[in-house]
PDB file of N, CA and C in Angstrom:
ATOM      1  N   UNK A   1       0.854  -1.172   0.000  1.00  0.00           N
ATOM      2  CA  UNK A   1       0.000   0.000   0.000  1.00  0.00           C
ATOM      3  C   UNK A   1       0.898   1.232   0.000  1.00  0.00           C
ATOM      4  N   UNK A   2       0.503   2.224  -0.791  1.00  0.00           N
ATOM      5  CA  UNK A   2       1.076   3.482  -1.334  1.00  0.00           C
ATOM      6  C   UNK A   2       0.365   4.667  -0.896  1.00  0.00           C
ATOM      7  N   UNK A   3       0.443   5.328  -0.290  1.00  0.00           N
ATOM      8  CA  UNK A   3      -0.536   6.679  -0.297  1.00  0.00           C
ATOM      9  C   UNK A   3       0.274   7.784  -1.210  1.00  0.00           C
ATOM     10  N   UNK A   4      -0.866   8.069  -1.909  1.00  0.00           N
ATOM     11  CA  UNK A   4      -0.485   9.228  -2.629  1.00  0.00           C
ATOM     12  C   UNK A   4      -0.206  10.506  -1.950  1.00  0.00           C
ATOM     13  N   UNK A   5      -0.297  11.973  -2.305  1.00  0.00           N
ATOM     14  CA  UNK A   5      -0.014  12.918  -1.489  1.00  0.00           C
ATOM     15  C   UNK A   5      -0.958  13.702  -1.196  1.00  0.00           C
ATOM     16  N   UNK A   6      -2.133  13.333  -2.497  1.00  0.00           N
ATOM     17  CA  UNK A   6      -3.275  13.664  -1.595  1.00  0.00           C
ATOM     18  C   UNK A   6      -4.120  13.284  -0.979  1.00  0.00           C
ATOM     19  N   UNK A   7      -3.732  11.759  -0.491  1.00  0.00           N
ATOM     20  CA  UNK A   7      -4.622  10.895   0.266  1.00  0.00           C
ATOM     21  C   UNK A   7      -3.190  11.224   1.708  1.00  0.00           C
ATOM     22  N   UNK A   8      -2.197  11.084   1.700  1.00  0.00           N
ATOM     23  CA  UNK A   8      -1.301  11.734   2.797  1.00  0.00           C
ATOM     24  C   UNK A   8      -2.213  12.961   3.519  1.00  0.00           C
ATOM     25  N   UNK A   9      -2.294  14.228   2.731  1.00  0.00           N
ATOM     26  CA  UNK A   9      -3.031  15.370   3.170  1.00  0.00           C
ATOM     27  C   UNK A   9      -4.058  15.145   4.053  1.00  0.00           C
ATOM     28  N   UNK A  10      -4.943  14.183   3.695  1.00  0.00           N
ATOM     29  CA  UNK A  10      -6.651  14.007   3.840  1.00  0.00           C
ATOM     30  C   UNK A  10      -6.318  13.349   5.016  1.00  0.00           C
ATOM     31  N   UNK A  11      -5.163  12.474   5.219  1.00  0.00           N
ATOM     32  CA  UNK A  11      -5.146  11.827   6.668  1.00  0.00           C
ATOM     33  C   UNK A  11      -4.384  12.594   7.499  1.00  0.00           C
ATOM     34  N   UNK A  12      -3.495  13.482   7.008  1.00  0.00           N
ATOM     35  CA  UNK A  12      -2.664  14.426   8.125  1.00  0.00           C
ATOM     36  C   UNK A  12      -3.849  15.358   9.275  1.00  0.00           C
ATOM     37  N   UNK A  13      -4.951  15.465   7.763  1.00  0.00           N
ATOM     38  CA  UNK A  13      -5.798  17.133   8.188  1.00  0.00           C
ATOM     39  C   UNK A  13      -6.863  16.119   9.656  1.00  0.00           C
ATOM     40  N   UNK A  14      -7.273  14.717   9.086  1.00  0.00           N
ATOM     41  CA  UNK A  14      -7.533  13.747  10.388  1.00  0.00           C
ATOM     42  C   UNK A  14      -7.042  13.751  11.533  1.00  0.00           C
ATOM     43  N   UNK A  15      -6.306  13.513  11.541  1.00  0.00           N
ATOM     44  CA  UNK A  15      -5.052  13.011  12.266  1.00  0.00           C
ATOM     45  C   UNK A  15      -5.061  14.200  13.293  1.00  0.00           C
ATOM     46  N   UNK A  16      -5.115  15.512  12.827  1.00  0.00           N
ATOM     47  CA  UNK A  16      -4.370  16.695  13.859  1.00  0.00           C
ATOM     48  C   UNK A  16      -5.058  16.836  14.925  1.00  0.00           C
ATOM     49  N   UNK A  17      -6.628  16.598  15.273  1.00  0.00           N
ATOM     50  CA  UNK A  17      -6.969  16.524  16.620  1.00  0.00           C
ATOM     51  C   UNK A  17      -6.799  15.454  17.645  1.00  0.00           C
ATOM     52  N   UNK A  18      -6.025  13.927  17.022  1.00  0.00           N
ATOM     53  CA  UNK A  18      -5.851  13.323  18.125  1.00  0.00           C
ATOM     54  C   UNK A  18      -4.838  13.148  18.797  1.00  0.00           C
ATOM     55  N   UNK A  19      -4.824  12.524  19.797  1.00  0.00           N
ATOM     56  CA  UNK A  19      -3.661  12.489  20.738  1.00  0.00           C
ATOM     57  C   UNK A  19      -2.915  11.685  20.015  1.00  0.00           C
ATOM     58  N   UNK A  20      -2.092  11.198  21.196  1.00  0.00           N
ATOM     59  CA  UNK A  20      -1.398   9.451  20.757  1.00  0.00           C
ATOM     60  C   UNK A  20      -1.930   8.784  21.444  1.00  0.00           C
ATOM     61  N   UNK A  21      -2.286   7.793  21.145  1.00  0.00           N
ATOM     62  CA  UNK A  21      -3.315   6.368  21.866  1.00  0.00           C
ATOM     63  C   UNK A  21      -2.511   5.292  22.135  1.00  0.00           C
ATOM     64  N   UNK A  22      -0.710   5.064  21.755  1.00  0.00           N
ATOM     65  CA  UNK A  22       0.514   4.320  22.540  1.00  0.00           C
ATOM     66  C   UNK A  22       1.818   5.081  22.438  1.00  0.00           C
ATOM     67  N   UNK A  23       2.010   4.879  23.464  1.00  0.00           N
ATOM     68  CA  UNK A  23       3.797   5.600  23.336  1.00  0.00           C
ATOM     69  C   UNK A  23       4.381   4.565  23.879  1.00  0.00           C
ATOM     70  N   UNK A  24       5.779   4.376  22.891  1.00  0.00           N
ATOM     71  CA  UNK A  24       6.988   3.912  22.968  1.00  0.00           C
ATOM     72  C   UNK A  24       7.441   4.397  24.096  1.00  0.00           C
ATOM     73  N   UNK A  25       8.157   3.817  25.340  1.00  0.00           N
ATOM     74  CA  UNK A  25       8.942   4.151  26.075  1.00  0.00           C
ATOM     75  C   UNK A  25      10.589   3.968  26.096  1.00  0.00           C
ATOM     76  N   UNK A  26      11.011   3.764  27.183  1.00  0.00           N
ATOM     77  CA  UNK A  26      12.200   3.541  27.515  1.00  0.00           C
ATOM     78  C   UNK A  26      12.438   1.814  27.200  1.00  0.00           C
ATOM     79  N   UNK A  27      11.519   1.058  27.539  1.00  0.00           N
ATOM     80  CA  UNK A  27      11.670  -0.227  27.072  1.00  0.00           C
ATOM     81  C   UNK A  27      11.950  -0.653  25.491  1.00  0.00           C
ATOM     82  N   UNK A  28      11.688   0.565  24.976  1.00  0.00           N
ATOM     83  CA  UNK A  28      11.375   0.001  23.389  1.00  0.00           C
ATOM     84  C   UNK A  28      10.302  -0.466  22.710  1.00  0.00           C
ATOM     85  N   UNK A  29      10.879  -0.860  21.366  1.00  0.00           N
ATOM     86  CA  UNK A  29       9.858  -1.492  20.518  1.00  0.00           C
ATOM     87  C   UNK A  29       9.883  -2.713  21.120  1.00  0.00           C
ATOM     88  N   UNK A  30       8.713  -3.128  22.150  1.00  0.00           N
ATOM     89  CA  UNK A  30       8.775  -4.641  22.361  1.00  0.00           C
ATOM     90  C   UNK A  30       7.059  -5.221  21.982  1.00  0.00           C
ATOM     91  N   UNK A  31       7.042  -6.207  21.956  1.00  0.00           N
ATOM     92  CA  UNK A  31       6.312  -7.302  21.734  1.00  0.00           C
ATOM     93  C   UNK A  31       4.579  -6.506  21.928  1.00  0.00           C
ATOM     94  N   UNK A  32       4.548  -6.264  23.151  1.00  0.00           N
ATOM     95  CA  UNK A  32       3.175  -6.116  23.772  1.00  0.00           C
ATOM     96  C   UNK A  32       2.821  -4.647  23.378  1.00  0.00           C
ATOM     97  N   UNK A  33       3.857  -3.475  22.806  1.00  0.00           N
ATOM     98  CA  UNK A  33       3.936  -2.240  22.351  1.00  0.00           C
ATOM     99  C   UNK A  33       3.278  -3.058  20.474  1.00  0.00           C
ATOM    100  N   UNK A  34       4.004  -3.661  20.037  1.00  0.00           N
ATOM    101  CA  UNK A  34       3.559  -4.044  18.360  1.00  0.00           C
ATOM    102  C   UNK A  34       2.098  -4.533  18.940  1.00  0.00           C
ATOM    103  N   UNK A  35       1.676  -5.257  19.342  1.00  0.00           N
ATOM    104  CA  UNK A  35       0.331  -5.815  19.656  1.00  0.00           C
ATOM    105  C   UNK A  35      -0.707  -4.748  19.918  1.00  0.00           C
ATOM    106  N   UNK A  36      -0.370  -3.642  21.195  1.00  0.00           N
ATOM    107  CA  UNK A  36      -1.036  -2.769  21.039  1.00  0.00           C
ATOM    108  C   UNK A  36      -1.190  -1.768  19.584  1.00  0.00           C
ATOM    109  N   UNK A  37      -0.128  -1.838  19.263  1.00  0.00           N
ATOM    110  CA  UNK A  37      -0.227  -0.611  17.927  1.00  0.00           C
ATOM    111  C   UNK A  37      -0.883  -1.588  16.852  1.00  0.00           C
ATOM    112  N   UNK A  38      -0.756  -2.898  16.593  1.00  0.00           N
ATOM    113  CA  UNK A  38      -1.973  -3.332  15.687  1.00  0.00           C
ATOM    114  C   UNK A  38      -3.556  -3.658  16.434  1.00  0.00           C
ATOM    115  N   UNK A  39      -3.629  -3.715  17.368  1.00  0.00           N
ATOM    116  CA  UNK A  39      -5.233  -3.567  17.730  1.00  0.00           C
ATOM    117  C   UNK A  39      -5.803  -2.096  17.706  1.00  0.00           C
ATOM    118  N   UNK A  40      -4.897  -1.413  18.179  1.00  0.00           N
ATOM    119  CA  UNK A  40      -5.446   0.317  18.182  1.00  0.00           C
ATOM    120  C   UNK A  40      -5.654   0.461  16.497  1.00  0.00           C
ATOM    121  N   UNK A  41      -4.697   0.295  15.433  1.00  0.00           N
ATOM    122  CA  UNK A  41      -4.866   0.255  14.101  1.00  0.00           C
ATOM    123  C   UNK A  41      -6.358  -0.607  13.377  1.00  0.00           C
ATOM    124  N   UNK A  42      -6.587  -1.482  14.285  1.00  0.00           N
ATOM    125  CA  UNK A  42      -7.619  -2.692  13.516  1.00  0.00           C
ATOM    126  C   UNK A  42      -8.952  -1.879  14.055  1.00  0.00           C
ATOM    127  N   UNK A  43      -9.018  -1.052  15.425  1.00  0.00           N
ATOM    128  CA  UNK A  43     -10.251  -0.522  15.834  1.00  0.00           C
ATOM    129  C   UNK A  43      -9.631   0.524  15.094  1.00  0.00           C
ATOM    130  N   UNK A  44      -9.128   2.072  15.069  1.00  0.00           N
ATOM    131  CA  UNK A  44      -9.028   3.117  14.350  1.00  0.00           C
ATOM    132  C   UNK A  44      -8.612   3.271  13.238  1.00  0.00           C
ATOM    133  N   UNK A  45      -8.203   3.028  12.990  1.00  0.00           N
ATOM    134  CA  UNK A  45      -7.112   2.529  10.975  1.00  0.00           C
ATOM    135  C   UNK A  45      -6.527   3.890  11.500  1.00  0.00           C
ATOM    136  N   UNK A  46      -6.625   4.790  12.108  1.00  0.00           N
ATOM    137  CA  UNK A  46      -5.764   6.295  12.191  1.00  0.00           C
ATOM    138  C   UNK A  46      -4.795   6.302  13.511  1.00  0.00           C
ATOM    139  N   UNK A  47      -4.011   6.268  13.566  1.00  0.00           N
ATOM    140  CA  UNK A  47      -3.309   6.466  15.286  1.00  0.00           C
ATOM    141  C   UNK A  47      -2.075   7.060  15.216  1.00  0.00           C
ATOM    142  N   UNK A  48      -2.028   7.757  16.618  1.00  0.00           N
ATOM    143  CA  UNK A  48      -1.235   8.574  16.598  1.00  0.00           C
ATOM    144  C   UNK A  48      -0.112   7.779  17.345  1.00  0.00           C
ATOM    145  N   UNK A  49       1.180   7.741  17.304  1.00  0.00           N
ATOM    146  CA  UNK A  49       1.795   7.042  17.980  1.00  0.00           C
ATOM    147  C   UNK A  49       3.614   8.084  19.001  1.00  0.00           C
ATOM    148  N   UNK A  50       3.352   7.979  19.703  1.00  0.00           N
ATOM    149  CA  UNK A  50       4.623   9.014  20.560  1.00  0.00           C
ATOM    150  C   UNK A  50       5.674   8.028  21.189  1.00  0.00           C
ATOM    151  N   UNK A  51       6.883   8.131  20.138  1.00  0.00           N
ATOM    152  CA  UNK A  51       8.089   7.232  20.387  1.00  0.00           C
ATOM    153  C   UNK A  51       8.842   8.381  21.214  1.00  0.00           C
ATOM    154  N   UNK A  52       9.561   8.092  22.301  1.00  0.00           N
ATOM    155  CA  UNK A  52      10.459   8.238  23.267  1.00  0.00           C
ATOM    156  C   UNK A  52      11.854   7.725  23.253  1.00  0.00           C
ATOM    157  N   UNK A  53      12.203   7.996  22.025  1.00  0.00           N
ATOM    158  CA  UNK A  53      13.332   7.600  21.710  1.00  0.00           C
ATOM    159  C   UNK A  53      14.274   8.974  21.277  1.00  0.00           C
ATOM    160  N   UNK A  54      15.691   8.819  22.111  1.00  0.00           N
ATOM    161  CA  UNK A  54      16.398   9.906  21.866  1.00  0.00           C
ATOM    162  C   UNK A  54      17.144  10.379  20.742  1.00  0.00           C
ATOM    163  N   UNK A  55      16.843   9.422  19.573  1.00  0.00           N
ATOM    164  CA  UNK A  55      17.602  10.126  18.479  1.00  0.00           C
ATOM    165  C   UNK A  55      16.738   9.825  17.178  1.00  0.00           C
ATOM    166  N   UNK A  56      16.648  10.917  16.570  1.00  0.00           N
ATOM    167  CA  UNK A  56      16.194  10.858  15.334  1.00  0.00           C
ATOM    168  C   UNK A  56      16.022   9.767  14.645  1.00  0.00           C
ATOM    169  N   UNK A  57      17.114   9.351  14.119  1.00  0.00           N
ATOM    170  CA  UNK A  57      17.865   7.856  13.163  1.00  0.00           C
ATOM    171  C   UNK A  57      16.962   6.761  13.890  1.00  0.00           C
ATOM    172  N   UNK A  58      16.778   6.721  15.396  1.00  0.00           N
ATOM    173  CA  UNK A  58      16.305   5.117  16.215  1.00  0.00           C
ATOM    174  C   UNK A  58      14.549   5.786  15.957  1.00  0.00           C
ATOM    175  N   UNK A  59      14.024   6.732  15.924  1.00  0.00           N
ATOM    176  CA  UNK A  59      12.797   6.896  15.952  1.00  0.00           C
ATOM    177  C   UNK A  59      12.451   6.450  14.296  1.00  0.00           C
ATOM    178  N   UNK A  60      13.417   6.632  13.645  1.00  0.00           N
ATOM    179  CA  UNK A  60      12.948   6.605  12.265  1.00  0.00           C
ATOM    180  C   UNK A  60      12.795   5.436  11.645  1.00  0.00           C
ATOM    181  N   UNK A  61      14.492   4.565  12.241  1.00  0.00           N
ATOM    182  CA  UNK A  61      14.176   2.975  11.903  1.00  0.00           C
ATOM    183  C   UNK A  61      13.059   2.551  13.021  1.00  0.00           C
ATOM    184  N   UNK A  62      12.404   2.933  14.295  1.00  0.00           N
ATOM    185  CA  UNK A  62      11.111   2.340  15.175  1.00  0.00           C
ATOM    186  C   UNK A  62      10.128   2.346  13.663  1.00  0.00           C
ATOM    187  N   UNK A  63       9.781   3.664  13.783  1.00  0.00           N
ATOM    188  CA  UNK A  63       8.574   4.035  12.467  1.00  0.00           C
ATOM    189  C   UNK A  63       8.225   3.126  11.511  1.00  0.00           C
ATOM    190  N   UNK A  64       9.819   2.746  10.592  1.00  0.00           N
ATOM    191  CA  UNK A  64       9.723   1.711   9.638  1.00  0.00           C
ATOM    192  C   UNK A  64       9.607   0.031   9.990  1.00  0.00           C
ATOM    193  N   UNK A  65      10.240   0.058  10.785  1.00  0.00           N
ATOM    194  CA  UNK A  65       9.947  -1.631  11.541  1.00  0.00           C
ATOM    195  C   UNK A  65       8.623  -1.630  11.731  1.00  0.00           C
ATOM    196  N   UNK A  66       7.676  -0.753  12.439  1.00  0.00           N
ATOM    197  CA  UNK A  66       6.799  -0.898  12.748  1.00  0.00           C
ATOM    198  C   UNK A  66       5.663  -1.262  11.498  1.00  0.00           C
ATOM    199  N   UNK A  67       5.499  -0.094  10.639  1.00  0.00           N
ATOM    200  CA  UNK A  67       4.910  -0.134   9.213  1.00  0.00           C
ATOM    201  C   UNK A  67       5.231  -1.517   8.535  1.00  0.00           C
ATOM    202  N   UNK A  68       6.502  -1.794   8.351  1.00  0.00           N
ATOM    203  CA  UNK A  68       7.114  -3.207   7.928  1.00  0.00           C
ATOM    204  C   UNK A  68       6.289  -4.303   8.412  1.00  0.00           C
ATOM    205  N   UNK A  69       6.624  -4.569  10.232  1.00  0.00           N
ATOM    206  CA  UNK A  69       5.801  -5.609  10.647  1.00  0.00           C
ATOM    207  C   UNK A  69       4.221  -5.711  10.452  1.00  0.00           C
ATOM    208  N   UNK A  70       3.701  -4.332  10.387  1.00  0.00           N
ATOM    209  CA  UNK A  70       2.140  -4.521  10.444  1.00  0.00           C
ATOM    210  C   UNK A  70       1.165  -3.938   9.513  1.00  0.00           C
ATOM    211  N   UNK A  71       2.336  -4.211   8.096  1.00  0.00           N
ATOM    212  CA  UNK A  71       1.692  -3.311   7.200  1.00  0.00           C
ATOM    213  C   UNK A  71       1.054  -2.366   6.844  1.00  0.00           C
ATOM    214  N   UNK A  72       1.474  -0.875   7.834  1.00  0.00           N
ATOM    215  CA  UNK A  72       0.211   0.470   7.752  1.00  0.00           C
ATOM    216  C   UNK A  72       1.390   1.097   6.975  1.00  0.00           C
ATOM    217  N   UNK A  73       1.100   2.319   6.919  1.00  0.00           N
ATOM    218  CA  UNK A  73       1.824   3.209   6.403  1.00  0.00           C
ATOM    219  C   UNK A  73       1.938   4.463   7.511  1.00  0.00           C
ATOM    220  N   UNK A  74       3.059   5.093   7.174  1.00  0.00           N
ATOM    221  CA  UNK A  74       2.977   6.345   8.317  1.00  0.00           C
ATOM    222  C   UNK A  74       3.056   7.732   7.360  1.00  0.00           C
ATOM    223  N   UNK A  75       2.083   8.313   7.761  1.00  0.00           N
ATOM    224  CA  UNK A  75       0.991   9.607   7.119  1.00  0.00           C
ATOM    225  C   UNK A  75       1.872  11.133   7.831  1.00  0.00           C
ATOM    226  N   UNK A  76       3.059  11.009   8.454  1.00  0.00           N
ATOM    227  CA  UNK A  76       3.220  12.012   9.387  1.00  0.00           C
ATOM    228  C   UNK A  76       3.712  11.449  10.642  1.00  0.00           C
ATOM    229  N   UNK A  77       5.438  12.495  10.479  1.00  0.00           N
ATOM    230  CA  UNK A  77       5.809  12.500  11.450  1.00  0.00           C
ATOM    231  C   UNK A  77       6.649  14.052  11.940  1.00  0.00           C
ATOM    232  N   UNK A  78       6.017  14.428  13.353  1.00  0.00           N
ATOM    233  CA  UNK A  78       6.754  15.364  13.700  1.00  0.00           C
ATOM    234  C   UNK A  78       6.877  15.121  14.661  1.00  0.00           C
ATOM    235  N   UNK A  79       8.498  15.316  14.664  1.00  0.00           N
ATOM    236  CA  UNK A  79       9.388  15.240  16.355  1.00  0.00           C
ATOM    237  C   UNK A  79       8.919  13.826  16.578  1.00  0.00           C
ATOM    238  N   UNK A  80       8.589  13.787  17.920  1.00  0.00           N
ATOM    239  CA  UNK A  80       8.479  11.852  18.402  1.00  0.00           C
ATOM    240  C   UNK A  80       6.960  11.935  18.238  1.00  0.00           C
ATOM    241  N   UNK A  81       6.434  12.281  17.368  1.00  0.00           N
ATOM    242  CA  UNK A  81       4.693  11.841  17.267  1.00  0.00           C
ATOM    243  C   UNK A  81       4.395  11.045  15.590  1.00  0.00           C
ATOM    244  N   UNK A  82       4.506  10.253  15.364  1.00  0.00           N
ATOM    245  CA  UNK A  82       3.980   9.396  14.027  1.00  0.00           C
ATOM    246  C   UNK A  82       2.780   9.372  14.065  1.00  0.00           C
ATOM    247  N   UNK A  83       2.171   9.339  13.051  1.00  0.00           N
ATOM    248  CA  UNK A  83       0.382   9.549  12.369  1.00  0.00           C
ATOM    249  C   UNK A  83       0.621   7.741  11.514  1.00  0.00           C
ATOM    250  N   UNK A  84       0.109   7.048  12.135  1.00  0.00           N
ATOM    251  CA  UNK A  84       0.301   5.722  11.250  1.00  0.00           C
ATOM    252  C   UNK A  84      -1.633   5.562  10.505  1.00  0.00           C
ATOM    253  N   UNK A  85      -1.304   4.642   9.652  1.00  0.00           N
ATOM    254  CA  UNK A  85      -2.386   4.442   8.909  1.00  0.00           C
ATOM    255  C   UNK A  85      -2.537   2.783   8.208  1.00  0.00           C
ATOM    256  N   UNK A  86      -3.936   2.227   8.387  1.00  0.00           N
ATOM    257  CA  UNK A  86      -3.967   1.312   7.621  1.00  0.00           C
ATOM    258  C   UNK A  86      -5.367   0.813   7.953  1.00  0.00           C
ATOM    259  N   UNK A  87      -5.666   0.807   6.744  1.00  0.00           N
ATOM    260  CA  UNK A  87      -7.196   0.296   6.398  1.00  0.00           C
ATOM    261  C   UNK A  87      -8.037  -1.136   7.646  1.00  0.00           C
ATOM    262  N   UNK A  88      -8.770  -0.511   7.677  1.00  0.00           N
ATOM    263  CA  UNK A  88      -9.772  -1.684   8.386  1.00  0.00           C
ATOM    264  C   UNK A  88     -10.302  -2.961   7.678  1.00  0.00           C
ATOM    265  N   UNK A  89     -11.622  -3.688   7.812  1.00  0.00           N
ATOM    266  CA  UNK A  89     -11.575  -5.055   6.896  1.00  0.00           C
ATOM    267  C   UNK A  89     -12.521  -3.949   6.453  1.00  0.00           C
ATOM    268  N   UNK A  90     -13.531  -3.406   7.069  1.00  0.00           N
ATOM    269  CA  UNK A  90     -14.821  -2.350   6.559  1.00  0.00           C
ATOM    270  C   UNK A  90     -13.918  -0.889   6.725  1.00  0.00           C
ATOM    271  N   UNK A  91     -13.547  -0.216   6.139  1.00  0.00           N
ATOM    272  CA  UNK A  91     -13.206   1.005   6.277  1.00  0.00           C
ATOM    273  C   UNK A  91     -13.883   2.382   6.709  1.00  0.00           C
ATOM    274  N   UNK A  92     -13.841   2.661   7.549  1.00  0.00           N
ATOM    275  CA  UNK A  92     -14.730   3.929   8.058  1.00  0.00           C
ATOM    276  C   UNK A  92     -14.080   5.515   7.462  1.00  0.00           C
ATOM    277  N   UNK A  93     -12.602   5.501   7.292  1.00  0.00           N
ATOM    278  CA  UNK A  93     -12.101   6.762   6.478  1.00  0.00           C
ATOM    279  C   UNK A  93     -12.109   6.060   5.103  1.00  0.00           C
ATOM    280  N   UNK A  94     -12.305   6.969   4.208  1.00  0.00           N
ATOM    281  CA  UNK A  94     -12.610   6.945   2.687  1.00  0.00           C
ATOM    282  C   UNK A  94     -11.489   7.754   2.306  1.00  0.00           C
ATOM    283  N   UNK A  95     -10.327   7.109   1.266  1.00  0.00           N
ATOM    284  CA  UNK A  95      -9.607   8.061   1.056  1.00  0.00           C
ATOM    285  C   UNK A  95      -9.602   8.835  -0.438  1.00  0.00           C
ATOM    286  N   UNK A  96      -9.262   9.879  -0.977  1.00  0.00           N
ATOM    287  CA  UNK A  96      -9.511  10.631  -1.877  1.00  0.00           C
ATOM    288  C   UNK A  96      -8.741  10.137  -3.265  1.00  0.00           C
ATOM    289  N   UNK A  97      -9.729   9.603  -4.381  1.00  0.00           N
ATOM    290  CA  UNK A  97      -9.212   8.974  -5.349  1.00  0.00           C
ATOM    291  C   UNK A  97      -8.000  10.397  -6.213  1.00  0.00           C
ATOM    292  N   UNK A  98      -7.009  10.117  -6.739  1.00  0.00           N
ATOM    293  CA  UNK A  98      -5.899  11.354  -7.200  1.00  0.00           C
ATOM    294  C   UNK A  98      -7.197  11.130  -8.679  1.00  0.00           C
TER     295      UNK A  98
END
């Protein structure tokens, strides 16, 4: 799955009133952190996610491991807050055909 840039937009402009619904801590990317971030994804397809990780480079490979393992895509990232994304089995966001 690919998002275009104006289906990116349509989920950023979503995205900006919510919180984060898991944050990464000091423990890391572990096991029961991936589990939560695919059930929060399977009920919201939208989530905001706040990694606590001190360097750029480790937040960026978290981001992609994560997308990798659970096939969403990430819509937005500023500073330690990622906007991840990925469709439901019924989809409740509709995204904008280019």
């Amino acid at each position: 799955m690919s998002l275009t840039p104006k289906q990116t937009r349509h989920l950023r402009s979503l995205a900006h009133h919510l919180k984060p619904v898991v944050i990464i801590g000091g423990a890391g990317q572990t096991e029961a952190v991936m589990r939560e971030i695919d059930l929060s994804l399977a009920h919201h397809e939208l989530i905001k996610v706040k990694i606590q990780a001190a360097d750029r480079d480790q937040r960026k490979a978290m981001i992609e491991e994560i997308c990798d393992t659970l096939n969403c895509e990430c819509a937005q990232t500023i500073g330690h807050i990622a906007v991840l994304y990925r469709p439901a089995d019924k989809p409740v966001i509709t995204l904008p055909k280019d």
